[in-house]
Protein backbone atom coordinates (compact mmCIF):
# COMPACT_ATOMS: atom_id res chain seq x y z
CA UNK A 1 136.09 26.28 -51.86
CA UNK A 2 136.86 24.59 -48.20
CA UNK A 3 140.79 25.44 -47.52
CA UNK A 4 140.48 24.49 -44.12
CA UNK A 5 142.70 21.58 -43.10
CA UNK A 6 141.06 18.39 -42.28
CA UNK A 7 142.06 16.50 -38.85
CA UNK A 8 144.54 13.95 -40.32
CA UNK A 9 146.56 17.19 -42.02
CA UNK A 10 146.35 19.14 -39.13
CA UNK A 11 147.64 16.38 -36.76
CA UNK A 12 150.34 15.81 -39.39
CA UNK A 13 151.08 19.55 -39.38
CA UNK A 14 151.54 19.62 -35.58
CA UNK A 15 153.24 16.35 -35.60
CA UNK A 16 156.20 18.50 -37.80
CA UNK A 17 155.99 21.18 -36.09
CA UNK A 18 157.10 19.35 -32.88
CA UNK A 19 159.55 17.45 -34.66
CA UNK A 20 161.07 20.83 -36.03
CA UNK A 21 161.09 22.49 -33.02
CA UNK A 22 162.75 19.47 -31.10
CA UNK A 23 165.01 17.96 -33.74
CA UNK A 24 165.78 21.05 -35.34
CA UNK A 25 165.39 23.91 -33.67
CA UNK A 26 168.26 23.68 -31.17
CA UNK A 27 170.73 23.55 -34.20
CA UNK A 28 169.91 26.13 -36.41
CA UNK A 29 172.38 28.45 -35.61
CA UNK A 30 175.00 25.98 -35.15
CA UNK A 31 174.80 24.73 -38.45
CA UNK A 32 174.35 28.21 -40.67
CA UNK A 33 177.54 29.56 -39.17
CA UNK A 34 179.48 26.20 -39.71
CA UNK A 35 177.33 25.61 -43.41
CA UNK A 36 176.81 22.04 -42.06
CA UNK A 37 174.56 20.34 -43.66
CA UNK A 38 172.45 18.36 -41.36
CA UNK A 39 172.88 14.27 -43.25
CA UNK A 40 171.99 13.04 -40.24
CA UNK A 41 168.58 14.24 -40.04
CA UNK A 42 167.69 12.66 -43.48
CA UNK A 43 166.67 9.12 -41.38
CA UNK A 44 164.53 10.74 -39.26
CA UNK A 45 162.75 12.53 -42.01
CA UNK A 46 162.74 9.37 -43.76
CA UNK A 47 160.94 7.70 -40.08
CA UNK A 48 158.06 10.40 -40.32
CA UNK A 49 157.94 9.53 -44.33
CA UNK A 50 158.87 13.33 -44.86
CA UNK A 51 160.79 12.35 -47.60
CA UNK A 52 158.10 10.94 -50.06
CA UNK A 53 155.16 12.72 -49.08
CA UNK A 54 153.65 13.16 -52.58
CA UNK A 55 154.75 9.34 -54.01
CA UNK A 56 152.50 6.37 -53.63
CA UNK A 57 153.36 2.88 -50.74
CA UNK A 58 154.69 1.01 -53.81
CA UNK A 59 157.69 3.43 -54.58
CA UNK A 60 158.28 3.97 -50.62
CA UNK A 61 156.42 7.05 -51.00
CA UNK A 62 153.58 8.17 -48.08
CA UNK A 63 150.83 8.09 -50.75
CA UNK A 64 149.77 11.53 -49.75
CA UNK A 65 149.04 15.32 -51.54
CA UNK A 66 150.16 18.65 -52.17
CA UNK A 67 148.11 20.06 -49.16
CA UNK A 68 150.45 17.67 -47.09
CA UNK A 69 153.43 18.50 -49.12
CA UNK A 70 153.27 21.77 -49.11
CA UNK A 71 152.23 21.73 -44.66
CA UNK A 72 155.58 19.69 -44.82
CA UNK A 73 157.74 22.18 -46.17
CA UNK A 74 155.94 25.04 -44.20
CA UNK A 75 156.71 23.67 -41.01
CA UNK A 76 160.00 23.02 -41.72
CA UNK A 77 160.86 26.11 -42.89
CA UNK A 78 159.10 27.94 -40.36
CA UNK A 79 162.27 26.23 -37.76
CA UNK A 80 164.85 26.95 -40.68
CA UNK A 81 164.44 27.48 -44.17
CA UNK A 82 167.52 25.45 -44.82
CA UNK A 83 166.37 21.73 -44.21
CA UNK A 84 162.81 23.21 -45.67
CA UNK A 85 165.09 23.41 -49.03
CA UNK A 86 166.45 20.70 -49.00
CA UNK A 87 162.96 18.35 -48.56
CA UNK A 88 161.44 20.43 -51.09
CA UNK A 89 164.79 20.15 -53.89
CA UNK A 90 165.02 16.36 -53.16
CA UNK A 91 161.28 15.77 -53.99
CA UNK A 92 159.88 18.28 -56.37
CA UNK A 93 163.00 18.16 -58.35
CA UNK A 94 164.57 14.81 -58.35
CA UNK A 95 162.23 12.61 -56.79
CA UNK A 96 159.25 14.19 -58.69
CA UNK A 97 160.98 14.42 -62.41
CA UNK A 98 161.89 10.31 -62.12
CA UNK A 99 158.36 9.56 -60.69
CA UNK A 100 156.69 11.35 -64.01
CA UNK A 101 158.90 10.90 -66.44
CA UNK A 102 160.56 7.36 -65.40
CA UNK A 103 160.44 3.93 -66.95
CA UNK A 104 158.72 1.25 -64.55
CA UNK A 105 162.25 0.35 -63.87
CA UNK A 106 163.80 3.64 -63.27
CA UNK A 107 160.97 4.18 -60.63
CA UNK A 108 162.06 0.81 -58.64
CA UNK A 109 165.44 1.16 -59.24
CA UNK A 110 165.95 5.08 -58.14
CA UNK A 111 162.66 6.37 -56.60
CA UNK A 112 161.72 3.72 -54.16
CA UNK A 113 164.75 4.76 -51.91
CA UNK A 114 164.76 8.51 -52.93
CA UNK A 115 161.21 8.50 -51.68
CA UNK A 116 161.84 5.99 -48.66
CA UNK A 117 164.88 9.02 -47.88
CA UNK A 118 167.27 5.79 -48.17
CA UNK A 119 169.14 8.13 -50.86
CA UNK A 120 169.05 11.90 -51.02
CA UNK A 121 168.49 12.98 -54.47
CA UNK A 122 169.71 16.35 -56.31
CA UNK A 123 168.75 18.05 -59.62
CA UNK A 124 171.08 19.73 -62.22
CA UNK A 125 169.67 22.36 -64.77
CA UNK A 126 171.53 25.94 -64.00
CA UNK A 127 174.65 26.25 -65.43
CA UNK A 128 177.71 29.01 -65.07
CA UNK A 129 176.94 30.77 -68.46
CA UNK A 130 173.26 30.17 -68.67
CA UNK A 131 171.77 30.45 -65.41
CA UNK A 132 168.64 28.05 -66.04
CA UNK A 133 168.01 28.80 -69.67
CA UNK A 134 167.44 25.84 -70.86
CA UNK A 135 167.73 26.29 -74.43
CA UNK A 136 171.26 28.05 -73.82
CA UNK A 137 172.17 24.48 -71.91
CA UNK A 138 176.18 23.82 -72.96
CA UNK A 139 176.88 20.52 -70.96
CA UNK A 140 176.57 18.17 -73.76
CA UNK A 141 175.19 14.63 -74.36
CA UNK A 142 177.11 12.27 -77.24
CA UNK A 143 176.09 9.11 -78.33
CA UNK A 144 178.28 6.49 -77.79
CA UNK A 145 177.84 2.63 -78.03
CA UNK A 146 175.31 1.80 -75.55
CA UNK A 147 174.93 4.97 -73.78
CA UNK A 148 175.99 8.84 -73.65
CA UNK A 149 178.88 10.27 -72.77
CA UNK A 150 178.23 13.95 -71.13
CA UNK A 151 180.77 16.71 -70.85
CA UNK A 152 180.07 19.71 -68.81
CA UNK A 153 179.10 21.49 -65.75
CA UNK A 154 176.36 22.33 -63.21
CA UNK A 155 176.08 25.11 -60.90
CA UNK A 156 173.89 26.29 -57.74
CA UNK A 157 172.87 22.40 -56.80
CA UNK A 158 171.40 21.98 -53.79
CA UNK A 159 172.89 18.09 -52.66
CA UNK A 160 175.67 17.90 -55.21
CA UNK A 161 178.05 16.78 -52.72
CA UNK A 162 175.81 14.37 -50.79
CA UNK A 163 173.50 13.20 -53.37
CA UNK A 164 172.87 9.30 -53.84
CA UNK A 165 171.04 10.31 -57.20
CA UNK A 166 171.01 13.27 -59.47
CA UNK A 167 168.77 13.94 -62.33
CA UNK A 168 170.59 16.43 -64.88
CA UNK A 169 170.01 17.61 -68.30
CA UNK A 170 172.34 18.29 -71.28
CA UNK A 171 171.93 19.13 -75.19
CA UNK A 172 171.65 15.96 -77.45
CA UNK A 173 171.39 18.59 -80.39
CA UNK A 174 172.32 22.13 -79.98
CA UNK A 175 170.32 23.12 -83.40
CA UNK A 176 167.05 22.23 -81.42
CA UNK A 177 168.03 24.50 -78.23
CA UNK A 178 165.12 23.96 -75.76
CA UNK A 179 163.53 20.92 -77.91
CA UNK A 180 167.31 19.37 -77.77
CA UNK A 181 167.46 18.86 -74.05
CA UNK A 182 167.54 15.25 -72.47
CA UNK A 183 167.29 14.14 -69.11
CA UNK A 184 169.78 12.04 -67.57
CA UNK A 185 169.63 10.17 -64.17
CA UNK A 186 173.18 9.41 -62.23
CA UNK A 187 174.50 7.65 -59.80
CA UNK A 188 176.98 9.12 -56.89
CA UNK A 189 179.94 6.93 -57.65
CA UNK A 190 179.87 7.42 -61.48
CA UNK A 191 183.38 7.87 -63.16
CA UNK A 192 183.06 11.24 -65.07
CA UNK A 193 180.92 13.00 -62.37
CA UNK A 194 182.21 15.39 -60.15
CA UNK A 195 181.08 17.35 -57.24
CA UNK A 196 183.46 20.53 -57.03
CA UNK A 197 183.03 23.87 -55.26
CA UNK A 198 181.02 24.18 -52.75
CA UNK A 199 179.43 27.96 -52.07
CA UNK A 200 179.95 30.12 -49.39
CA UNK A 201 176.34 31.62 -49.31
CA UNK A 202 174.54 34.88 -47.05
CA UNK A 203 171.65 32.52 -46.08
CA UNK A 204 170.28 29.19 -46.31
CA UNK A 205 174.18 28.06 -45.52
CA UNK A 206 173.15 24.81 -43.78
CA UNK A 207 171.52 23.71 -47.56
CA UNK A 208 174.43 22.42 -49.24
CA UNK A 209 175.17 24.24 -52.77
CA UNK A 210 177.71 22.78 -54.77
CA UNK A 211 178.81 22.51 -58.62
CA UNK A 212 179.22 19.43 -60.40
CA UNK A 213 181.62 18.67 -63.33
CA UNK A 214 181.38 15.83 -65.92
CA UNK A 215 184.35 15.29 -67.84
CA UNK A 216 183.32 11.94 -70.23
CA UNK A 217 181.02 10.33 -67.96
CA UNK A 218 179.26 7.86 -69.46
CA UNK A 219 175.68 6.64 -69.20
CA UNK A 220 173.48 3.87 -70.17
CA UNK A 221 170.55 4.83 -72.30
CA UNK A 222 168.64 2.77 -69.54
CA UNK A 223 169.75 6.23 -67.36
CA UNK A 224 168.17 8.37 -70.20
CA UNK A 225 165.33 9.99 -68.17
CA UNK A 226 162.17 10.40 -70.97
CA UNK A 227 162.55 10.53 -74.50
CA UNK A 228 165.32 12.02 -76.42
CA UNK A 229 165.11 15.88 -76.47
CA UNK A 230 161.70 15.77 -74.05
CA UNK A 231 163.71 17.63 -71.20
């Protein structure tokens, strides 16, 4: 097995590498001791197509591979392991989930700008008493006419603050644990969701890490992310 790069991925891999090293590069230390988190380098990201590397041209996506995903992140990381975080959390986790798991819909609707990097996109699974046990989830999911209403709280999430989108999960029926868990996608803005404290980390500080609270926010079941209990 070949694991060589071809041409096209090693221009792209030099083509980050300069765009690290000049767009990022001079900041690094500027934003870890302030915990800034750079927002304003998500359009130019988005202008290299950085931030839908793995998605096909129809969702906004660069229509490219894992090879190219994973030279992405590398080269990002290799300037500061920060903004490599944050690429990496907005598409494996957010991006990626609603790209696999999505209705036709969903896809248009939330992935074409996640994966254009119009929004930035976050991911909610770990939770203050559970870490990310998923079958000891406690933020709950209730039917209600229409659409859910969740109560709970997310910890450790990497864009709660900033976030456009966030894909989450809570327990539509505790007696299931693990097999009870549904996916949920929301939209900043949304009464009922909450962005709280933000940590005070020993690395990665300029990757924002927030908690999020949801105190009866209510969903659409056209936000329900798969089928019932497939999270």
């Amino acid at each position: 097995m070949d694991f060589e790069l071809n041409d096209e991925q090693r221009q792209m891999k030099m083509s980050v590498r300069e765009f690290a090293e000049s767009e990022i590069a001079p900041h690094v230390m500027e934003w870890d001791e302030a915990q800034h988190f750079p927002i304003e380098l998500k359009p130019k990201l988005a202008a290299l197509g950085l931030m839908g590397v793995l998605f096909p041209e129809e969702y906004g996506g660069s229509g490219l591979g894992y090879v190219e995903y994973a030279t992405v992140i590398e080269e990002l990381s290799r300037v500061d392991g920060s903004v490599g975080i944050s690429v990496a959390a907005h598409t494996s986790l957010c991006s990626n989930h609603i790209y696999h798991f999505g209705t036709e819909k969903q896809k248009q609707k939330y992935l074409t700008p996640l994966a254009a990097g119009e929004h930035l996109g976050a991911w909610g699974l770990t939770e203050p008493g559970s870490g990310s046990d998923a079958s000891s989830t406690r933020t709950t999911a209730e039917r209600k006419d229409g659409g859910w209403m969740i109560n709970g709280s997310k910890n450790f999430i990497t864009h709660a603050i900033h976030a456009d989108t966030c894909v989450a999960f809570a327990s539509t029926d505790r007696t299931k644990l693990s097999k009870g868990i549904t996916g949920f996608i929301f939209e900043k803005g949304t009464k009922g969701f909450s962005p709280s404290k933000k940590e005070n980390k020993l690395g990665l500080r300029a990757s924002e890490t927030a908690s999020v609270v949801f105190e009866d926010c209510f969903v659409s079941d056209e936000n329900r992310l798969g089928e019932e209990g497939q999270g």
